[in-house]
Protein backbone atom coordinates (compact mmCIF):
# COMPACT_ATOMS: atom_id res chain seq x y z
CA UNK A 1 120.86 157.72 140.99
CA UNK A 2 119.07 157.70 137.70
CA UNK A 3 120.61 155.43 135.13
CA UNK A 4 121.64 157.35 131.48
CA UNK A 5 120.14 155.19 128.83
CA UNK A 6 122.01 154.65 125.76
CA UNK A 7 120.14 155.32 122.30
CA UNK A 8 121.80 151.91 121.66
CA UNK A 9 122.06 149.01 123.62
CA UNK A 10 124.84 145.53 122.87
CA UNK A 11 122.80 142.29 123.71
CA UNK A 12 125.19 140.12 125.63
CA UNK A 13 125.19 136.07 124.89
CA UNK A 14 122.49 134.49 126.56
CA UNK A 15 122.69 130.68 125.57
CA UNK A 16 119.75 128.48 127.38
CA UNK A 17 119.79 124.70 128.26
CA UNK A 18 117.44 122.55 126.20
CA UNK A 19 116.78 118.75 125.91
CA UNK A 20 118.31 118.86 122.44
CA UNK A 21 121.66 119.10 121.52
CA UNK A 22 123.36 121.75 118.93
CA UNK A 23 124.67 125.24 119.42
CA UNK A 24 128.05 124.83 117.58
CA UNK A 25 127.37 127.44 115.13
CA UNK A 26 126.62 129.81 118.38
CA UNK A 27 129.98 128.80 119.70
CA UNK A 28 131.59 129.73 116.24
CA UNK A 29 130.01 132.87 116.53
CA UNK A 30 131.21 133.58 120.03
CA UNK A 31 134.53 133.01 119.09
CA UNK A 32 134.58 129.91 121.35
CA UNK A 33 138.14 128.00 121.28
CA UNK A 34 136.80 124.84 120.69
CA UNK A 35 133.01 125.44 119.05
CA UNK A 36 131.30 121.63 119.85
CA UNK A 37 127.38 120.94 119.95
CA UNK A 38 125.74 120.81 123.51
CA UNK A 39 122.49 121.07 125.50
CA UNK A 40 123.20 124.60 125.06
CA UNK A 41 121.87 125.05 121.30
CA UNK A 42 119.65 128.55 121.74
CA UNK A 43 120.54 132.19 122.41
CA UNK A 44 117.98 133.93 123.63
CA UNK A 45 118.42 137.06 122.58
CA UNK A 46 115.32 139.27 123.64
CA UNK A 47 113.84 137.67 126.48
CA UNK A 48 112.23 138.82 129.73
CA UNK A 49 110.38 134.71 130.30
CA UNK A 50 112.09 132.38 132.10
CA UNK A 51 113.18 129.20 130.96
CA UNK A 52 111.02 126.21 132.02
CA UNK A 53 114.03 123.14 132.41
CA UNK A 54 113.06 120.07 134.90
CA UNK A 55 116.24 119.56 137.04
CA UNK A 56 117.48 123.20 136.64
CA UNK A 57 115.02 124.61 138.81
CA UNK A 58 118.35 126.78 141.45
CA UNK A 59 118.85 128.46 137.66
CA UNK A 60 116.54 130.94 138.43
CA UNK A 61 117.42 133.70 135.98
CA UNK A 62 118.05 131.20 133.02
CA UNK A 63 116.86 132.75 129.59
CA UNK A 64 116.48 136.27 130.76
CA UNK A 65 118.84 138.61 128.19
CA UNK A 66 121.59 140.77 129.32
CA UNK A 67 122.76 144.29 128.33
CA UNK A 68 126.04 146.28 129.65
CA UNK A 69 125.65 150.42 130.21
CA UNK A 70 129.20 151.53 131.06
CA UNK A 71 130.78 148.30 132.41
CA UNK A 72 128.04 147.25 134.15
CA UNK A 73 125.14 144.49 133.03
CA UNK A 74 121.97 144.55 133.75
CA UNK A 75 118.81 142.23 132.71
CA UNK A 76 116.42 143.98 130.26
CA UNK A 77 113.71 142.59 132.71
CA UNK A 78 114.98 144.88 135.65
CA UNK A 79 115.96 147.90 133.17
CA UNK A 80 112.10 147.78 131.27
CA UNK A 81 110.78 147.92 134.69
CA UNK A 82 112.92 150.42 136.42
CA UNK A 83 112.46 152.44 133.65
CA UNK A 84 109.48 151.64 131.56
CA UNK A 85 108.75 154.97 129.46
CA UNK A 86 112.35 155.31 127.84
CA UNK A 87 112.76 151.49 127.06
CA UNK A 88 109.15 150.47 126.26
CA UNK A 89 107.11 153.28 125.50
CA UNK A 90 103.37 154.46 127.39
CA UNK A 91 101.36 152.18 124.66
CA UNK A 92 103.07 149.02 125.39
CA UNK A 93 103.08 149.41 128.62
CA UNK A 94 99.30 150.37 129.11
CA UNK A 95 98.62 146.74 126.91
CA UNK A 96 102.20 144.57 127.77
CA UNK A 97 103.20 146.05 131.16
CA UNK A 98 107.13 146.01 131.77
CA UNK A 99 107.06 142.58 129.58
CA UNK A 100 109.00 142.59 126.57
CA UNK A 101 106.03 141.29 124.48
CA UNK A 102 107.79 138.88 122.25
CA UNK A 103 110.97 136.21 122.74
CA UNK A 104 113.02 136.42 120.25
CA UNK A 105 116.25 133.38 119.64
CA UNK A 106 119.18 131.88 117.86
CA UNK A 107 118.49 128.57 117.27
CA UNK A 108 121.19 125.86 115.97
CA UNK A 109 120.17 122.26 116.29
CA UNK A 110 121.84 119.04 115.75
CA UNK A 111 119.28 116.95 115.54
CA UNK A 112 116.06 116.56 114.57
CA UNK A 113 113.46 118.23 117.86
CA UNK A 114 111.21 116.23 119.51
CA UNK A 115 107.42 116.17 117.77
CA UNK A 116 105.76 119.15 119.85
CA UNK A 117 103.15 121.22 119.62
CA UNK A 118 102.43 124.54 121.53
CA UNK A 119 99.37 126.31 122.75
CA UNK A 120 96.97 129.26 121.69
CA UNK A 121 96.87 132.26 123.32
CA UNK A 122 92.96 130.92 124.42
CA UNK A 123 93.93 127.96 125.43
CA UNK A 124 96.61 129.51 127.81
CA UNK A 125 93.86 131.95 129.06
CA UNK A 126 91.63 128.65 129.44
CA UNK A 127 93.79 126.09 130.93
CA UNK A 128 97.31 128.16 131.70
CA UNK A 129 96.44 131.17 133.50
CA UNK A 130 98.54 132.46 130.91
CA UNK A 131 97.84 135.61 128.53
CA UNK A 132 100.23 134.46 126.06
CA UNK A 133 100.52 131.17 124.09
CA UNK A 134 103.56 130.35 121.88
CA UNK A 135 102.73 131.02 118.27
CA UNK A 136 106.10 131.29 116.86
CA UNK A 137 107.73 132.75 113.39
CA UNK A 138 110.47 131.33 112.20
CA UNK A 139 113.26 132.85 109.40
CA UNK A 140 115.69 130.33 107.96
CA UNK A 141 119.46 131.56 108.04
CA UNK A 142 120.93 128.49 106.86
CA UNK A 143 121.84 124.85 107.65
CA UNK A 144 124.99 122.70 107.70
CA UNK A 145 127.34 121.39 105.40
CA UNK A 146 125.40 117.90 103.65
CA UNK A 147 122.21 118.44 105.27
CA UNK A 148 118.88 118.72 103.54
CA UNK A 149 117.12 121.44 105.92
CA UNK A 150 113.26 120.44 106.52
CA UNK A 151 110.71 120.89 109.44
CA UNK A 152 107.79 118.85 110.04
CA UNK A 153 104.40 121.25 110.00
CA UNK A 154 100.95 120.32 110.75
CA UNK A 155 99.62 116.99 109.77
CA UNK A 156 100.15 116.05 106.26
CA UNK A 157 97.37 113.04 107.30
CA UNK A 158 95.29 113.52 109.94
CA UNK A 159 95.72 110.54 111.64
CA UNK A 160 92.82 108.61 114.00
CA UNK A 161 93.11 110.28 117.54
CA UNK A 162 92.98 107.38 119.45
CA UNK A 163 95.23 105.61 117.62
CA UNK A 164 97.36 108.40 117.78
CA UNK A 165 97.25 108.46 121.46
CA UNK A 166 97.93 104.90 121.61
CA UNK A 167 101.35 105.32 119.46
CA UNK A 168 102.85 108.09 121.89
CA UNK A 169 101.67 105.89 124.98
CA UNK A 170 104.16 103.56 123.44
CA UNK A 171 106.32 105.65 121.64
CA UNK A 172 106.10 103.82 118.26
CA UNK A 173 107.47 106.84 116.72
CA UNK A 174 107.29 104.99 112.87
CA UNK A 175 103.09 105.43 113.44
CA UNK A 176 103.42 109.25 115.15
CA UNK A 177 105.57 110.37 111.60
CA UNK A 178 103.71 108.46 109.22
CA UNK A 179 101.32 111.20 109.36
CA UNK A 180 103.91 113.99 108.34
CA UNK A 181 106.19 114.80 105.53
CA UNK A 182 109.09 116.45 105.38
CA UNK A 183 108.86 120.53 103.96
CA UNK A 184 112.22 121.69 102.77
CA UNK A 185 113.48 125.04 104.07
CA UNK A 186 116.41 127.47 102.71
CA UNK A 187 117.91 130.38 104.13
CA UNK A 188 115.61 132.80 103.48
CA UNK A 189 112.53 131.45 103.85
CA UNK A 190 110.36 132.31 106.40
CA UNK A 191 107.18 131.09 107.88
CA UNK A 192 104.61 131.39 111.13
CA UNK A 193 104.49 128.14 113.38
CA UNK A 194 100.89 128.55 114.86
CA UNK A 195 100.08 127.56 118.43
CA UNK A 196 98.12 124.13 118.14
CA UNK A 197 100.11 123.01 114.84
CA UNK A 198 102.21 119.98 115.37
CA UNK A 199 105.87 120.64 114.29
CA UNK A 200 109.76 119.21 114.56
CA UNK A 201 112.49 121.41 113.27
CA UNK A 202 115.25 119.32 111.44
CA UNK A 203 118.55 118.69 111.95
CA UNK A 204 121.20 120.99 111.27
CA UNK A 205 118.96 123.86 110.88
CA UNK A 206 120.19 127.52 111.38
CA UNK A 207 117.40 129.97 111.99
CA UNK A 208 116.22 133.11 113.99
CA UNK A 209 112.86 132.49 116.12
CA UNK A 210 110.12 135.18 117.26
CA UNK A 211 107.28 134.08 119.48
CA UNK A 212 104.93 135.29 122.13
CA UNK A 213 107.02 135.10 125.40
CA UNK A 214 106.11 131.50 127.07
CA UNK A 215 108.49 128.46 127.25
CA UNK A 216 105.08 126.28 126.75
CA UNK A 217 105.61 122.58 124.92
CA UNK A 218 104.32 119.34 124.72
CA UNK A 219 106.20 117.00 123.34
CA UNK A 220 104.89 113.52 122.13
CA UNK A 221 108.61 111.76 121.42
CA UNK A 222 109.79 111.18 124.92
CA UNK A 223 113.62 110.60 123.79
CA UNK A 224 115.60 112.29 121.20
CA UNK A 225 119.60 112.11 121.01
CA UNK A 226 119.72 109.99 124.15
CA UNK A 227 118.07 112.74 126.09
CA UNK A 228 114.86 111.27 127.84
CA UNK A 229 112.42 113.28 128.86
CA UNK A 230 111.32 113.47 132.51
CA UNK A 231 107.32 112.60 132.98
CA UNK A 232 107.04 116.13 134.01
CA UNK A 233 108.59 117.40 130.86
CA UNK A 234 106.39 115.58 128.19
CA UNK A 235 102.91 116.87 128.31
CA UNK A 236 103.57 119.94 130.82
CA UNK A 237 103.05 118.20 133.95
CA UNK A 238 99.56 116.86 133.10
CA UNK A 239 98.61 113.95 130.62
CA UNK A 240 98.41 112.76 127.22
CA UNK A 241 94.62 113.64 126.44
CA UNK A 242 95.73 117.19 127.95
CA UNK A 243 98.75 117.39 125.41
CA UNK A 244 96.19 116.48 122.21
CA UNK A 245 93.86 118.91 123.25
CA UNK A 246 96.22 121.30 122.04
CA UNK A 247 96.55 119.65 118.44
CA UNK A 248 94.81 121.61 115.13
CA UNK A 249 94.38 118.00 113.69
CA UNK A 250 93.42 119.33 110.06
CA UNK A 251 95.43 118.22 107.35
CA UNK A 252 97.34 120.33 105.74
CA UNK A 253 99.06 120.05 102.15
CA UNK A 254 102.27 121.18 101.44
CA UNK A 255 100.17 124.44 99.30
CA UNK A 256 98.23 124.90 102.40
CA UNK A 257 101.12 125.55 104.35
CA UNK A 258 102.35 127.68 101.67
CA UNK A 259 99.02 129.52 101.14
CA UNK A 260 98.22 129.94 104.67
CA UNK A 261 102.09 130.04 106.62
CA UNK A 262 104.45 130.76 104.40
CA UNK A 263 105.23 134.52 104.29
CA UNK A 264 105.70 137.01 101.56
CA UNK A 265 107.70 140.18 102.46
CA UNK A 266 105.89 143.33 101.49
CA UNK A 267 107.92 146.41 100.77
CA UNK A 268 107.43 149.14 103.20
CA UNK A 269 110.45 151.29 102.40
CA UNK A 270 112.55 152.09 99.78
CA UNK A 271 115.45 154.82 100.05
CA UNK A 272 118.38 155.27 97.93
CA UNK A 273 120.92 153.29 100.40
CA UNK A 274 118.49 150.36 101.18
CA UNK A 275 114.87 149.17 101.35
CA UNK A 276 112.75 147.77 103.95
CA UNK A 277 110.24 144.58 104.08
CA UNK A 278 107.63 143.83 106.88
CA UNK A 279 107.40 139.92 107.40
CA UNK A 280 105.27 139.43 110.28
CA UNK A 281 102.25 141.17 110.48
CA UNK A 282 98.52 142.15 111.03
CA UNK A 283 98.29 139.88 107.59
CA UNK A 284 100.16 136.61 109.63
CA UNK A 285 99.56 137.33 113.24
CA UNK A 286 98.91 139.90 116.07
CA UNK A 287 101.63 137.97 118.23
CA UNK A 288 104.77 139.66 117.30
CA UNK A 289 106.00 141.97 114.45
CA UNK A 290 109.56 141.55 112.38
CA UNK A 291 110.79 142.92 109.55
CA UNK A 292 114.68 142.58 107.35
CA UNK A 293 116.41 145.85 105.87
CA UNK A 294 118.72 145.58 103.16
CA UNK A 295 120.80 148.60 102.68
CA UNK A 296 124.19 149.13 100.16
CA UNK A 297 124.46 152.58 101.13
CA UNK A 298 122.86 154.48 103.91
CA UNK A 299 119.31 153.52 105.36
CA UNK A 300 117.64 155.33 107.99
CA UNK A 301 114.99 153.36 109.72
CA UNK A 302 112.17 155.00 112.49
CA UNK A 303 109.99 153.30 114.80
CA UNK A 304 107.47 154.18 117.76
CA UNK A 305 108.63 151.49 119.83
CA UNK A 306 111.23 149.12 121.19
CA UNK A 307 113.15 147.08 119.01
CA UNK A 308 116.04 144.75 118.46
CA UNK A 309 117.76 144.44 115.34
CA UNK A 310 120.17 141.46 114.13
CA UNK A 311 122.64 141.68 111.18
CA UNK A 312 122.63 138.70 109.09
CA UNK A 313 125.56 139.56 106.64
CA UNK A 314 127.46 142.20 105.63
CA UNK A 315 129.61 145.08 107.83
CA UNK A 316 129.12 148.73 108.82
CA UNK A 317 127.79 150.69 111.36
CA UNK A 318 124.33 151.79 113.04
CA UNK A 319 124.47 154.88 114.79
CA UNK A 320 121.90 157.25 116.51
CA UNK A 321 121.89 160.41 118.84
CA UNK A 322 125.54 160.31 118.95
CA UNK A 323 126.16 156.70 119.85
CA UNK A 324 127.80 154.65 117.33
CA UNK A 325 128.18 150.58 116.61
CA UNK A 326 130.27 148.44 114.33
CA UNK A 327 128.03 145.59 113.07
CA UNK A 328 128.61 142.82 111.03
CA UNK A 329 127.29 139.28 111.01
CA UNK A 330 126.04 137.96 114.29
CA UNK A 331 125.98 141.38 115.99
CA UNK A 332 122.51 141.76 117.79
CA UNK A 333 121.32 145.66 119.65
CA UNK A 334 118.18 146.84 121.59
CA UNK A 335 116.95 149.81 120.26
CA UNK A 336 115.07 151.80 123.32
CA UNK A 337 111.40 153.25 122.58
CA UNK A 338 113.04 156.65 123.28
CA UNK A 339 115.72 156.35 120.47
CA UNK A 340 112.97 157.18 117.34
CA UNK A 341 115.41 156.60 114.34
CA UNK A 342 118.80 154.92 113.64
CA UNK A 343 120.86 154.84 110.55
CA UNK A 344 122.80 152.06 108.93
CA UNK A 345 125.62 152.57 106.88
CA UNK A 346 127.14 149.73 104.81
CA UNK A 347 130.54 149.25 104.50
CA UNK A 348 130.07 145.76 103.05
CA UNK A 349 125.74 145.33 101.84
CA UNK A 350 123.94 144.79 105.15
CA UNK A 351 121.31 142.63 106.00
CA UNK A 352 119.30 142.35 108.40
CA UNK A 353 116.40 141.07 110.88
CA UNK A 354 114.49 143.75 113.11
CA UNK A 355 112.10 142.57 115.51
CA UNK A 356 109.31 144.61 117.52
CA UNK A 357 106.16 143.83 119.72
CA UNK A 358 102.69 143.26 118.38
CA UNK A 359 100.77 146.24 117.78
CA UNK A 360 98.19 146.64 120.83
């Protein structure tokens, strides 16, 4: 029996295990009795990857998202492949097969991540037998109460690589961070995380993630929040000169990483209930695609392609083809390749985060 695909899908919860703790501003947003920070600080909220955790290998569908047709749910990675055309489209499929292209998260930590760095696309085609590497975007939301929000991106001082080696052999973590300053972050701002640029999000950080679909890391702090990583966890299962092989180590000044990763919306749209920005793009990155509506009124917006869309503020509705939504903050949908257009109306101003595929 052929399945009757919404023009409008919910995204169900999908929170993954990490070796970080945070996630209490998830919980809050689930409605959770008692909200408390966990290993559970992600939601993965597009996702057709898998989550790579040491120890939870019997969790074999961890990180894959969830939808619900009629009262039943099924995993986007078994409806994009049962039925490719209507969710996907012909074009991504020819380039991305059933794949959704792009992983796109919630993330809530904490505490400060471990020092990582994650590959290119080449070097996953060179030493991965991967396609995909895990350039990432990131857009700020907001932080908590008394925190400062920074990350730590790219080398500030490009340190000796030997010497650097020798510090994460034995973990003197004062050496490893002498080599990086603190950037300051506020909701808002948003920025591309290339693959080979070293990087640590802060603690108490609140922020929406979009990058190509791998769960590849290295990570050069072996312990953060009493967590210790496993030896199989640190460096991918291979060695330290393996893990800085992946390292850009230019240096990069805070107005580098301004000039070069720091993104400025460009207008795209503008109707008389809202307006429309493109954030990632051809000028950023080939990777992944997102862009943030604003509308007070009533906005349409049209695509050729799948899409999810997440409301950062406000209340209203999105409807298409019949099939209507209340939204307000936190709400997340999949909007199938088939379903062209959708319109927002505003109740309260909404704002909000769509995210696509790269453009093949």
């Amino acid at each position: 029996m052929t399945l009757q695909i919404p023009p409008i899908l919910p995204l169900l919860p999908n929170r993954v295990w990490r070796t970080y703790s945070g996630g209490r501003t998830l919980d809050i947003m689930e409605n959770k009795e008692n909200p408390v920070d966990s290993h559970f600080p992600e939601d993965w909220i597009i996702s057709t990857t898998n989550a790579i955790n040491k120890g939870r290998e019997e969790f074999t569908e961890e990180g894959l998202s969830r939808t619900v047709i009629g009262s039943k749910e099924y995993f986007l990675r078994d409806l994009f492949a049962e039925y490719p055309e209507i969710m996907l489209g012909e074009e991504h499929v020819a380039s991305l097969r059933t794949n959704a292209g792009f992983l796109l998260k919630y993330l809530d930590s904490s505490i400060r991540l471990h020092m990582q760095c994650h590959p290119t696309a080449g070097f996953s085609r060179q030493h991965l037998n991967a396609n995909a590497g895990k350039t990432e975007g990131y857009i700020i939301l907001g932080h908590r109460e008394g925190v400062d929000p920074y990350i730590y991106m790219g080398f500030q001082r490009s340190p000796d690589q030997q010497k650097f080696k020798e510090a994460i052999t034995s973990q003197d973590t004062d050496y490893i961070l002498s080599h990086f300053d603190k950037i300051s972050v506020k909701a808002g701002d948003v920025f591309l995380v290339p693959g080979g640029l070293p990087h640590a999000i802060g603690e108490g950080v609140f922020m929406i993630e979009i990058m190509e679909p791998t769960d590849f890391a290295v990570r050069i702090e072996f312990e953060r929040g009493g967590y210790v990583l496993p030896e199989e966890s640190r460096f991918m299962g291979r060695d330290a000169d393996f893990a800085l092989s992946m390292f850009d180590f230019s240096e990069y000044s805070f107005t580098d990483l301004q000039k070069k990763f720091f993104v400025t919306p460009e207008l795209i749209d503008e109707q008389p209930g809202g307006k429309r920005w493109s954030l990632f793009d051809k000028r950023y990155t080939n990777c992944f695609r997102a862009e943030r509506i604003a509308v007070s009124g009533e906005m349409t917006v049209a695509h050729s392609g799948f899409r999810s869309i997440i409301i950062e503020s406000g209340c209203g509705t999105i409807e298409s083809a019949g099939e209507e939504f209340e939204v307000s903050s936190g709400t997340r949908l999949l909007i199938p390749h088939n379903t062209k257009e959708f319109t927002v109306k505003a109740a309260e101003t909404i704002q909000a985060i769509i995210a696509l595929p790269p453009l093949r």
